[in-house]
Protein backbone atom coordinates (compact mmCIF):
# COMPACT_ATOMS: atom_id res chain seq x y z
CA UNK A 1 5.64 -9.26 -17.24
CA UNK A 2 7.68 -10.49 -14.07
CA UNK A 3 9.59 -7.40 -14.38
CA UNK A 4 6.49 -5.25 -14.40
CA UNK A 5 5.08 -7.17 -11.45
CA UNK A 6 8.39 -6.52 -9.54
CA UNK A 7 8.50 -2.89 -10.48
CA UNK A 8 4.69 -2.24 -9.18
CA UNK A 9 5.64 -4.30 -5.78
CA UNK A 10 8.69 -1.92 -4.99
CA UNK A 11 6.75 1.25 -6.09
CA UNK A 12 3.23 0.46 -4.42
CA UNK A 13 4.96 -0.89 -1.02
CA UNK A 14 7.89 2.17 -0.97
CA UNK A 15 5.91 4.88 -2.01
CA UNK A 16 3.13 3.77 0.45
CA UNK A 17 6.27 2.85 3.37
CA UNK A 18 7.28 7.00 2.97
CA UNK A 19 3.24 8.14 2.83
CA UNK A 20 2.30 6.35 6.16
CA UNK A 21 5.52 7.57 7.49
CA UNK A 22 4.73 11.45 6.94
CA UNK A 23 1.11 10.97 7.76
CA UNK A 24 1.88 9.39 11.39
CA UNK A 25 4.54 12.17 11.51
CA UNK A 26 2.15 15.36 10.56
CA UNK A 27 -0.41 13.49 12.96
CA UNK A 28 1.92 13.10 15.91
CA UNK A 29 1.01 16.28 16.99
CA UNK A 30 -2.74 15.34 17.19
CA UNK A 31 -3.12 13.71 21.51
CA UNK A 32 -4.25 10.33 21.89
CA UNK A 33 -5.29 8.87 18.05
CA UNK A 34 -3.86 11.08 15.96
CA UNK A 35 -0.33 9.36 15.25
CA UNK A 36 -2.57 6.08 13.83
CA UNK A 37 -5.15 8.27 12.28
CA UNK A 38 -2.35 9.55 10.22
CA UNK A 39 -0.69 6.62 9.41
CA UNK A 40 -4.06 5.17 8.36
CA UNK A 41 -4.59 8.50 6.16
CA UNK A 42 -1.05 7.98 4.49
CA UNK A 43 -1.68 4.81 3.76
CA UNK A 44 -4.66 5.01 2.20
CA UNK A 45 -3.11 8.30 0.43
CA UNK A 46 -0.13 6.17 -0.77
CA UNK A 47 -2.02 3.11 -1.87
CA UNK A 48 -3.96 5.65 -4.23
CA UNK A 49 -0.45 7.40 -5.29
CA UNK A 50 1.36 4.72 -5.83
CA UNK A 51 -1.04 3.14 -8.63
CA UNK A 52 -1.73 6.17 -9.93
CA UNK A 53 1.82 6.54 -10.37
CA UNK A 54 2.15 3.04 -11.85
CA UNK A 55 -0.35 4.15 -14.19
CA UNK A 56 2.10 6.88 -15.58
CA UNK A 57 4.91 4.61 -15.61
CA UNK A 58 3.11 2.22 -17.41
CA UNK A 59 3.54 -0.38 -15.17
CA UNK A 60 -0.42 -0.81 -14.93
CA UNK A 61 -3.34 -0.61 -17.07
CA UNK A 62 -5.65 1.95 -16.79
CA UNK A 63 -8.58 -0.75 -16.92
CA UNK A 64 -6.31 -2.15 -14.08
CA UNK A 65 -6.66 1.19 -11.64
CA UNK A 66 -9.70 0.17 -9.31
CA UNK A 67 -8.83 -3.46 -8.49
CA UNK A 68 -5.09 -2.90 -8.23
CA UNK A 69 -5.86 -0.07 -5.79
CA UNK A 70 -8.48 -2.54 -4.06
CA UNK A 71 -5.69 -5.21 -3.66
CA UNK A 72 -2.99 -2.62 -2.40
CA UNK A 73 -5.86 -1.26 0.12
CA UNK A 74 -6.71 -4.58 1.63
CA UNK A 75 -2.91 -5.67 1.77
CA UNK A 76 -2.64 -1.94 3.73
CA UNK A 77 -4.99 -3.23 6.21
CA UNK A 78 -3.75 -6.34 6.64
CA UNK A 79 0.12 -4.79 7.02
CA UNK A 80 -1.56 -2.14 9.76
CA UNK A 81 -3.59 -5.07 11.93
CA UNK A 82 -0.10 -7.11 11.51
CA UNK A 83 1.90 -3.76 12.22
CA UNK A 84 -0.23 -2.65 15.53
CA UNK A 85 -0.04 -6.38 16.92
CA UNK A 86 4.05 -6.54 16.71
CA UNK A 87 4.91 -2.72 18.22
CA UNK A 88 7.13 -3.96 20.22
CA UNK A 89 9.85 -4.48 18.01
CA UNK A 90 10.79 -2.77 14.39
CA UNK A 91 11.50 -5.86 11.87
CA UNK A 92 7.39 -7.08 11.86
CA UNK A 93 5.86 -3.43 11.14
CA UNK A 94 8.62 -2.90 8.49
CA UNK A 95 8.25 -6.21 7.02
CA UNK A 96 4.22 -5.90 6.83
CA UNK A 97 4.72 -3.19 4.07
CA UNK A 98 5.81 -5.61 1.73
CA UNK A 99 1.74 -6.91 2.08
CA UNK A 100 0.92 -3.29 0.44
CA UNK A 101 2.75 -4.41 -2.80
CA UNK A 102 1.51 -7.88 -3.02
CA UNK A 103 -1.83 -6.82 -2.76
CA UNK A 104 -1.58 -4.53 -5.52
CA UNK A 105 -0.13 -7.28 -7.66
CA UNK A 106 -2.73 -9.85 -6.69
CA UNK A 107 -5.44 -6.78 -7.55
CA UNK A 108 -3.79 -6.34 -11.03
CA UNK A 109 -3.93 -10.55 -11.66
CA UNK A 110 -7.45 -10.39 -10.40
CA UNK A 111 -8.34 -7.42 -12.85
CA UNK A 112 -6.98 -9.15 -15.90
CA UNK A 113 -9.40 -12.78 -15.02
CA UNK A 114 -12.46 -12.22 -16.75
CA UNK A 115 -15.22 -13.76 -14.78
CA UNK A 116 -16.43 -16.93 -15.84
C-alpha cells in the first residue's frame, strides 16, 4: 500500500508539475493575466489527468476518483498561493508541487474512512 501511495504522489505531483508548465506557457501569450490563468487551467487540467491516470494504472480506486481529485485540487491551491508568494526565487514554487501529490493521497485516505 506504501508503494501505491508513493507511486500516486510522483504521478499526481509530476504529471500536474508538466500540465501547469504548458498551460502558463500556451497562456504567456495572453497580456497581463494570462500566464497565471494558464497555469491555474493546467493545474486544474493535471490534477484531473493525473487521477484519472492513476485510475488506469491501478494505483486508485475508482470509488476513490472524486475525493482523491478533491485532495489533489486543494493541495493545487495551496502549492499556487505558496508558489505566487515566493516568485522571487525558484526552489519554493518547485517545492510547492509536491503539495499536489499529498493532497491526492490524503483525498484517497479520506475516501476509504467511512463516516462514523
Amino acid at each position: 500500500m506504501a508503494l501505491k501511495n508513493l507511486l500516486l504522489f510522483l504521478v499526481v505531483s509530476a504529471l500536474d508539475a508538466i500540465c501547469i508548465l504548458l498551460g502558463s506557457f500556451m497562456g504567456h501569450g495572453i497580456p497581463s493575466i494570462g500566464l497565471f490563468a494558464g497555469a491555474i487551467i493546467g493545474g486544474i487540467v493535471g490534477v484531473a489527468a493525473a487521477v484519472w491516470l492513476a485510475v488506469r494504472l491501478h494505483l486508485l480506486d475508482r470509488a476513490s476518483y472524486s475525493a482523491t481529485f478533491l485532495g489533489g485540487l486543494v493541495g493545487f491551491i495551496l502549492a499556487a498561493v505558496i508558489a505566487v508568494k515566493n516568485l522571487h526565487g525558484p526552489l519554493i514554487p518547485m517545492a510547492s508541487v509536491g503539495l499536489i501529490g499529498l493532497g491526492a493521497i490524503l483525498g484517497k485516505a479520506v475516501s476509504r474512512n467511512p463516516a462514523a
